[in-house]
PDB file of N, CA and C in Angstrom:
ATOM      1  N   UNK A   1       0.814  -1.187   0.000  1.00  0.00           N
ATOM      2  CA  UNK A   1       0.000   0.000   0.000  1.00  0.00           C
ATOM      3  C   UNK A   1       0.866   1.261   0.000  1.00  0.00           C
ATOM      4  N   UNK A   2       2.040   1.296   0.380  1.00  0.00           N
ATOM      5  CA  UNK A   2       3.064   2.559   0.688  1.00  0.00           C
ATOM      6  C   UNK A   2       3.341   2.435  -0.304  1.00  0.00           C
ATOM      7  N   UNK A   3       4.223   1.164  -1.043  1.00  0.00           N
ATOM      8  CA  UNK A   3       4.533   1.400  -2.175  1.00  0.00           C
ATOM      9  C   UNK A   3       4.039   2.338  -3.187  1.00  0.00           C
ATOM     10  N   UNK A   4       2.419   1.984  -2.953  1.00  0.00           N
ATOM     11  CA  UNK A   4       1.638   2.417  -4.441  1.00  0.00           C
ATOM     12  C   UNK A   4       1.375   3.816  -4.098  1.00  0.00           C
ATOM     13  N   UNK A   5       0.871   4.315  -2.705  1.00  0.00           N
ATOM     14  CA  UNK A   5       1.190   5.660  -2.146  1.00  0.00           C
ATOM     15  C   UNK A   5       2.181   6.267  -2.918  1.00  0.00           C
ATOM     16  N   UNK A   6       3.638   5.812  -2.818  1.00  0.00           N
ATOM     17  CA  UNK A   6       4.961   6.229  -3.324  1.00  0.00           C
ATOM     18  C   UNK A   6       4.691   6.293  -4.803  1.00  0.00           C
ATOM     19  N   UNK A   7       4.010   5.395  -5.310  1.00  0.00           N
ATOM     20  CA  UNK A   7       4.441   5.795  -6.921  1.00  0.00           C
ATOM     21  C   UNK A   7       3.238   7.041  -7.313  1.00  0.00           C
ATOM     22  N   UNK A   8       2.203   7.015  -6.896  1.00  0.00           N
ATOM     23  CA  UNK A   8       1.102   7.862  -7.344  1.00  0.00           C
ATOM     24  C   UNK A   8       1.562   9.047  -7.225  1.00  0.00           C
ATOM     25  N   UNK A   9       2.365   9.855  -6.022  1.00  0.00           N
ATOM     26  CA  UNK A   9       2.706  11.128  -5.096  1.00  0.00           C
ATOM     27  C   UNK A   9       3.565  11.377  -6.286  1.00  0.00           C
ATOM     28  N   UNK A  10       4.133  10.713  -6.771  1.00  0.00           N
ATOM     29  CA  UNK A  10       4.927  11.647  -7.885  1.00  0.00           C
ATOM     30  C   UNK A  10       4.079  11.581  -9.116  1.00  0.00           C
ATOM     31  N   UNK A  11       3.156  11.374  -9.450  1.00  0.00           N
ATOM     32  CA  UNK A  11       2.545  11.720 -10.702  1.00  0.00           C
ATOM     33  C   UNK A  11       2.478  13.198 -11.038  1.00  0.00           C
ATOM     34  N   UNK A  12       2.491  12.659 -12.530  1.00  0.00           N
ATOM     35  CA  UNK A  12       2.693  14.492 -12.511  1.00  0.00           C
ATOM     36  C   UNK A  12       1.207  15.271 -12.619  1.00  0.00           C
ATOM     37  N   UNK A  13       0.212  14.245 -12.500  1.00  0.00           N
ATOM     38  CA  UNK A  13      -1.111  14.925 -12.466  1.00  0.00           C
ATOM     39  C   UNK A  13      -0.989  15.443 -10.781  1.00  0.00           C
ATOM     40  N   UNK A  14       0.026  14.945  -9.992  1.00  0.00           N
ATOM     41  CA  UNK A  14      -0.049  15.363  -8.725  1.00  0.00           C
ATOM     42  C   UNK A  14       0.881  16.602  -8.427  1.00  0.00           C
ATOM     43  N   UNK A  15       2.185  16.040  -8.961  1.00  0.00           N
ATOM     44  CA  UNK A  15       3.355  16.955  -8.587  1.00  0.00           C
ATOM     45  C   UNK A  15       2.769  18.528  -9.415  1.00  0.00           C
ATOM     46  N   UNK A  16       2.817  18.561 -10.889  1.00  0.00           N
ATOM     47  CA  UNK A  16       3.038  19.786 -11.424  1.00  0.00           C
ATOM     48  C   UNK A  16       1.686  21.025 -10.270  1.00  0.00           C
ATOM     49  N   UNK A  17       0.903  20.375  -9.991  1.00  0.00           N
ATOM     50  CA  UNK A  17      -0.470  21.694  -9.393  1.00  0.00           C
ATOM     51  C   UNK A  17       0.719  22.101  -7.845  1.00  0.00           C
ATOM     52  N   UNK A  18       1.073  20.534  -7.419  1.00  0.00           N
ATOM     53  CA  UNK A  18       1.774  20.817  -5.985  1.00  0.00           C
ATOM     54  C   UNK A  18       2.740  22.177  -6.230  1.00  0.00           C
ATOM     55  N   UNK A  19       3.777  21.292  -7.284  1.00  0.00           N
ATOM     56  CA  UNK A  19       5.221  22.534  -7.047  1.00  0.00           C
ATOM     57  C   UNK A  19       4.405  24.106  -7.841  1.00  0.00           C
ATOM     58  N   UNK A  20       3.603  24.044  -8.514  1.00  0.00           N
ATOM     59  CA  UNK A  20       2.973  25.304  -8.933  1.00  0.00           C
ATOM     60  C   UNK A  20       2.809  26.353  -7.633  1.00  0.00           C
ATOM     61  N   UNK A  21       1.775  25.557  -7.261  1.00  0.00           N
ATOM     62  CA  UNK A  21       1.717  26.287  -5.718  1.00  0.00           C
ATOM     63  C   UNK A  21       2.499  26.898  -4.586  1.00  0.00           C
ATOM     64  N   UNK A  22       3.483  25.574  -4.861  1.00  0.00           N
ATOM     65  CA  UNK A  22       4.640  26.391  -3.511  1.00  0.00           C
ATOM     66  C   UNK A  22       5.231  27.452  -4.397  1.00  0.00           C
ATOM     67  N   UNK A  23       5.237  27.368  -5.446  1.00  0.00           N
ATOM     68  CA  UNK A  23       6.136  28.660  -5.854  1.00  0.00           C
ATOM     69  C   UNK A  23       5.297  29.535  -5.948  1.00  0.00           C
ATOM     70  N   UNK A  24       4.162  29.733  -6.123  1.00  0.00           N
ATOM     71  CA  UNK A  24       3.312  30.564  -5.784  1.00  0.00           C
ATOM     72  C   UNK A  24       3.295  31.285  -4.075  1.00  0.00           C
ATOM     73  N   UNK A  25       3.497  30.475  -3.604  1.00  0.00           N
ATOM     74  CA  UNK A  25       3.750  30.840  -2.176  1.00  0.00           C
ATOM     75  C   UNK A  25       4.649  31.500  -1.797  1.00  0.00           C
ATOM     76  N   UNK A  26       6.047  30.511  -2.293  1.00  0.00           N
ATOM     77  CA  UNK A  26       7.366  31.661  -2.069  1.00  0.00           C
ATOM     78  C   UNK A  26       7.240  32.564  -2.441  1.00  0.00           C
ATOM     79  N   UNK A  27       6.891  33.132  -3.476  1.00  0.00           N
ATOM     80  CA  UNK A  27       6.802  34.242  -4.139  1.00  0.00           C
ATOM     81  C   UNK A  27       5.952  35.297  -3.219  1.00  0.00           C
ATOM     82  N   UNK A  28       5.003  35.111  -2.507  1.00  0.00           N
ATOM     83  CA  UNK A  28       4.363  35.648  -1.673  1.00  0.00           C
ATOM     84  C   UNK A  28       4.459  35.415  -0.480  1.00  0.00           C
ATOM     85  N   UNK A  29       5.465  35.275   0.009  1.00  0.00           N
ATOM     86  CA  UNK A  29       5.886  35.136   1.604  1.00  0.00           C
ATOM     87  C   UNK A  29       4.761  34.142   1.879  1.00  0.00           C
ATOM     88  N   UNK A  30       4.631  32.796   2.245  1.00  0.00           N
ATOM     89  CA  UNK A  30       3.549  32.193   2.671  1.00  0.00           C
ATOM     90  C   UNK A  30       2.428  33.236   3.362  1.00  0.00           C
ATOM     91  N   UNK A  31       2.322  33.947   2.222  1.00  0.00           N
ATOM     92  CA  UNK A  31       0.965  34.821   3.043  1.00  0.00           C
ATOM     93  C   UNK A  31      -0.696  34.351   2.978  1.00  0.00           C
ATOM     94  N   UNK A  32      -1.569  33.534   3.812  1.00  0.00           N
ATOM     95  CA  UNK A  32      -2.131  32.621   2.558  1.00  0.00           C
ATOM     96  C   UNK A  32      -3.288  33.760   2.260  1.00  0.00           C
ATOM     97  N   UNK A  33      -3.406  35.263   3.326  1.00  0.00           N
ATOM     98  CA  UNK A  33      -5.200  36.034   1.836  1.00  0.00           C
ATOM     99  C   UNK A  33      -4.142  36.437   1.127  1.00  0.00           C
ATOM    100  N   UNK A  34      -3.025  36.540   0.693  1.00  0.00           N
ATOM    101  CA  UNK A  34      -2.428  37.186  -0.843  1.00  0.00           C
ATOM    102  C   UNK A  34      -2.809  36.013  -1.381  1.00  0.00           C
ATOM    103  N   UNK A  35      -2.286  34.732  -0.902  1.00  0.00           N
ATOM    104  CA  UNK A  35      -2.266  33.705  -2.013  1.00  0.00           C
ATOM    105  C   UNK A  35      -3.665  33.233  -2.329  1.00  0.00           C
ATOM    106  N   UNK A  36      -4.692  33.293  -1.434  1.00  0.00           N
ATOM    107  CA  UNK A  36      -6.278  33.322  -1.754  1.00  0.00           C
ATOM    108  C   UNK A  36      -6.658  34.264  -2.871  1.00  0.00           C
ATOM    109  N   UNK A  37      -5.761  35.568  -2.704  1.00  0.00           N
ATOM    110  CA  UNK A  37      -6.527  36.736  -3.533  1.00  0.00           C
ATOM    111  C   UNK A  37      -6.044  36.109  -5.739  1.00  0.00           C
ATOM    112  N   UNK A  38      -4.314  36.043  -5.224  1.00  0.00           N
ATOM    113  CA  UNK A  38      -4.176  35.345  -6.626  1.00  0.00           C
ATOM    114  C   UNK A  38      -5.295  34.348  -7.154  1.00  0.00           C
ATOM    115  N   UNK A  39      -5.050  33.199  -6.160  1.00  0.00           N
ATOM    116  CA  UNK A  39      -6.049  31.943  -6.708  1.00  0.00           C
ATOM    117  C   UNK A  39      -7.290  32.695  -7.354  1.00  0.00           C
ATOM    118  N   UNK A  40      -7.783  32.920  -6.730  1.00  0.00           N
ATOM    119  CA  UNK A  40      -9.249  33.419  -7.110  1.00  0.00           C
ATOM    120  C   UNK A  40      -8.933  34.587  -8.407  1.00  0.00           C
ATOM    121  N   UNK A  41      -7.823  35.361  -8.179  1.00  0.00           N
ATOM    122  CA  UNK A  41      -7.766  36.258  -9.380  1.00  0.00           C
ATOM    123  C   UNK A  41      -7.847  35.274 -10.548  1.00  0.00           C
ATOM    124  N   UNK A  42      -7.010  34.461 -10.679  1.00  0.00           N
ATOM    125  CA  UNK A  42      -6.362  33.456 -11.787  1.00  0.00           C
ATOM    126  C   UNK A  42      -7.673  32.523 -12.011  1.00  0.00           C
ATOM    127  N   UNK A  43      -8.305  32.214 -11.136  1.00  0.00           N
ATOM    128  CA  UNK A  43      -9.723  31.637 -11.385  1.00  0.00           C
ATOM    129  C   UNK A  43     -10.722  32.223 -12.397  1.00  0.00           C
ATOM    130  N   UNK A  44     -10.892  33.155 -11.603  1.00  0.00           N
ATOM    131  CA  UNK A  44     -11.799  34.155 -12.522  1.00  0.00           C
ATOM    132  C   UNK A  44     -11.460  34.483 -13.684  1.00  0.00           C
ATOM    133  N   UNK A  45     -10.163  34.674 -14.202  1.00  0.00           N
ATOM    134  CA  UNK A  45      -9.669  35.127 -15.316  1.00  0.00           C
ATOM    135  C   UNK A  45      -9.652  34.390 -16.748  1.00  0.00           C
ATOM    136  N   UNK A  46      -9.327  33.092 -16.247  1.00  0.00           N
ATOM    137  CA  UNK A  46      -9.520  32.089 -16.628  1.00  0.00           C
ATOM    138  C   UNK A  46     -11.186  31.574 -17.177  1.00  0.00           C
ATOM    139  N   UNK A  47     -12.025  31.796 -15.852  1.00  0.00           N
ATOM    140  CA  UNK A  47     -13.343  31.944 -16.606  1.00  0.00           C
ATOM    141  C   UNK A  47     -14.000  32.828 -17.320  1.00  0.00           C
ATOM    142  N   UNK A  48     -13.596  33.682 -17.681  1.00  0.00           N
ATOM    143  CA  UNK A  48     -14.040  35.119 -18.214  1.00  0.00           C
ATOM    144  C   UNK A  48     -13.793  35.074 -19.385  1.00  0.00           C
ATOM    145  N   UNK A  49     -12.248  34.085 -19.585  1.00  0.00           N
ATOM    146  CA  UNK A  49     -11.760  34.233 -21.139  1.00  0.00           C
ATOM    147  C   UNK A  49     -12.136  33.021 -21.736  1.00  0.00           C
ATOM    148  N   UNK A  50     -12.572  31.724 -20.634  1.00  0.00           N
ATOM    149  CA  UNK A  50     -13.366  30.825 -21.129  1.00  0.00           C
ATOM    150  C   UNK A  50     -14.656  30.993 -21.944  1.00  0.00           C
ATOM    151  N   UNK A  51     -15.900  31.765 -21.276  1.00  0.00           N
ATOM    152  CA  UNK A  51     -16.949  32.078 -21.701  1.00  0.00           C
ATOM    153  C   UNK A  51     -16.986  32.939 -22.340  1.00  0.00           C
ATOM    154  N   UNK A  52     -16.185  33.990 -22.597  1.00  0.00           N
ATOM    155  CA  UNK A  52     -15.982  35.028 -23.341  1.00  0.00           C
ATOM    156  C   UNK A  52     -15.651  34.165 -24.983  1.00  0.00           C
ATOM    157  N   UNK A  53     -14.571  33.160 -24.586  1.00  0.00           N
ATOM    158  CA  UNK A  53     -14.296  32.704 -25.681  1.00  0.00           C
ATOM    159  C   UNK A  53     -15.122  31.950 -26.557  1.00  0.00           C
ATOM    160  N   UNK A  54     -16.238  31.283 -25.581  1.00  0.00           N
ATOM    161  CA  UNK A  54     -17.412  30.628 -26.170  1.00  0.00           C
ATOM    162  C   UNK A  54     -18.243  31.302 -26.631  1.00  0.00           C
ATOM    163  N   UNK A  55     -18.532  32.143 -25.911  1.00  0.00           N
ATOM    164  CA  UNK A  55     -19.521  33.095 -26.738  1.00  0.00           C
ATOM    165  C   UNK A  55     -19.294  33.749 -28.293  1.00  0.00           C
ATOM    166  N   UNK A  56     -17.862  34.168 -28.575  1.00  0.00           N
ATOM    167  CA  UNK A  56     -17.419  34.506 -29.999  1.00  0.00           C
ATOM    168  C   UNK A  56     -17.449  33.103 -30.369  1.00  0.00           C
ATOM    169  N   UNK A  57     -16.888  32.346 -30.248  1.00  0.00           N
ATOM    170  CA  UNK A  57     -17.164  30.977 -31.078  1.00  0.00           C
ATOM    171  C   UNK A  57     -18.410  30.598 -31.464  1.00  0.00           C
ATOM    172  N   UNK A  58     -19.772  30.651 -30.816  1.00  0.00           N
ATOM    173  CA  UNK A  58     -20.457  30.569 -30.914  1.00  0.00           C
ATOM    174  C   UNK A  58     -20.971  31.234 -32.298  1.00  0.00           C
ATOM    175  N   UNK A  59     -21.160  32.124 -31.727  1.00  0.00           N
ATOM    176  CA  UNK A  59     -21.375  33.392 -33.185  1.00  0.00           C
ATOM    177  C   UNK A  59     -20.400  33.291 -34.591  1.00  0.00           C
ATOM    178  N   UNK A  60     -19.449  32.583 -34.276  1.00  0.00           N
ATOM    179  CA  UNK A  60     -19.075  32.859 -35.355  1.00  0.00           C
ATOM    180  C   UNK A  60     -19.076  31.495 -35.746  1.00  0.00           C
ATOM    181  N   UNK A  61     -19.422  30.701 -35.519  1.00  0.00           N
ATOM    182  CA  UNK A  61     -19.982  30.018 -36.229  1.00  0.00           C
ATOM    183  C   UNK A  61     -21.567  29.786 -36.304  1.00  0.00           C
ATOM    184  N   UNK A  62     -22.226  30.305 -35.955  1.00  0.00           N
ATOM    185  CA  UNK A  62     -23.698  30.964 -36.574  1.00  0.00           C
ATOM    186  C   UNK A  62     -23.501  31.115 -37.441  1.00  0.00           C
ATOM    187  N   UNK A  63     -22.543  32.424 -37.764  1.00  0.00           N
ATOM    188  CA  UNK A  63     -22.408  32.639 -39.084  1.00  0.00           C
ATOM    189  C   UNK A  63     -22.067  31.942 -40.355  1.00  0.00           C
ATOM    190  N   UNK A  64     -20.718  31.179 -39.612  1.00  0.00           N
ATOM    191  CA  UNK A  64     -19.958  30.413 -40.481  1.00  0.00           C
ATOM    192  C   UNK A  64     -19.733  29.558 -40.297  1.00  0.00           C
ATOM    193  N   UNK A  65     -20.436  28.324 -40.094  1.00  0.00           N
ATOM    194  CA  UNK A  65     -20.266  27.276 -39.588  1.00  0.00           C
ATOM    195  C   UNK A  65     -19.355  26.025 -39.890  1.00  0.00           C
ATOM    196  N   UNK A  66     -17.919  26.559 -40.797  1.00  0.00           N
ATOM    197  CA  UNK A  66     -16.864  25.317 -41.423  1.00  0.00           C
ATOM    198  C   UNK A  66     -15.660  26.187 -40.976  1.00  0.00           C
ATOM    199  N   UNK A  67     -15.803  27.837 -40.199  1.00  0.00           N
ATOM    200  CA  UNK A  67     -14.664  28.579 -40.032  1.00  0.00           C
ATOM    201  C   UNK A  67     -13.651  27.342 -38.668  1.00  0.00           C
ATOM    202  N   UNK A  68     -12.373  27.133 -38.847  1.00  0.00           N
ATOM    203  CA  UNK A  68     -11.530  26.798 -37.523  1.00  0.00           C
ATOM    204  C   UNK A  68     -11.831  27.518 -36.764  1.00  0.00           C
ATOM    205  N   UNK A  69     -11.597  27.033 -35.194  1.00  0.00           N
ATOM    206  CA  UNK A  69     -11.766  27.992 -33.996  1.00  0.00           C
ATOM    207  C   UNK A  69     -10.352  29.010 -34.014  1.00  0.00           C
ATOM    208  N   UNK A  70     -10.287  30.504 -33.733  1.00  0.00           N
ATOM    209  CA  UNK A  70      -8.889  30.924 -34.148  1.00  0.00           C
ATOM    210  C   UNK A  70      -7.621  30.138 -32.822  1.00  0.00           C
ATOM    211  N   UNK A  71      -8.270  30.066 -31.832  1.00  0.00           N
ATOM    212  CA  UNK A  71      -7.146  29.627 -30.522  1.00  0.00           C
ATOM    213  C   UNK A  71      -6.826  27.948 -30.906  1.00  0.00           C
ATOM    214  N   UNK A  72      -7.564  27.140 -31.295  1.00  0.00           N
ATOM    215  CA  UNK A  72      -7.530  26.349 -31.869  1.00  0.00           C
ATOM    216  C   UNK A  72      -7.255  25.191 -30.701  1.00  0.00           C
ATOM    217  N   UNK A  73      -8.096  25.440 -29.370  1.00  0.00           N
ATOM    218  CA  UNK A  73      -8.474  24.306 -28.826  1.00  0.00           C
ATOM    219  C   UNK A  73     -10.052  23.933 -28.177  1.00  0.00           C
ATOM    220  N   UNK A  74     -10.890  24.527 -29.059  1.00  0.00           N
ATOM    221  CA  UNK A  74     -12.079  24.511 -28.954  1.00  0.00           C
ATOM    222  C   UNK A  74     -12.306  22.593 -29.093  1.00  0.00           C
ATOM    223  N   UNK A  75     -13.678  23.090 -28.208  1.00  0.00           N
ATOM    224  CA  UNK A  75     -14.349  21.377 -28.461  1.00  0.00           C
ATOM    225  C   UNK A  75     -15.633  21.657 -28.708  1.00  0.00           C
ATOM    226  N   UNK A  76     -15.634  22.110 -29.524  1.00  0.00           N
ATOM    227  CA  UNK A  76     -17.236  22.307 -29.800  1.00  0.00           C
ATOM    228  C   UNK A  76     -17.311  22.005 -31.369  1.00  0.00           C
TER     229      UNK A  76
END
């Protein structure tokens, strides 16, 4: 059971969010409302340009419905 503990903890679906974070931290003196205020900045931002981005996609293919998406990782 440790073993498999041991191999999972380094996945990188695990490691890359982990070490993201601490350096996020260092960078901000383990302060954690700065590091709350980022998270949530970077959250939001992220959704804004998500739905923002859907919404022009949308429309433009209303219009044009064989145009590529321009960012070119749409799933729609």
């Amino acid at each position: 059971m440790l073993d498999r503990l041991g191999r999972q903890i380094y996945h990188p679906a695990v490691m890359l969010p982990l070490l993201a974070l601490v350096q996020l931290m260092v960078m901000l003196d383990f302060n954690f409302g700065q590091l709350a205020l980022v998270l949530v900045s970077k959250g939001m931002r992220y959704t804004v340009n998500t739905v923002f981005h859907r919404a022009t996609h949308a429309n433009t293919h209303a219009t044009a419905p064989m145009l590529p998406c321009k960012q070119g990782t749409c799933t729609c």
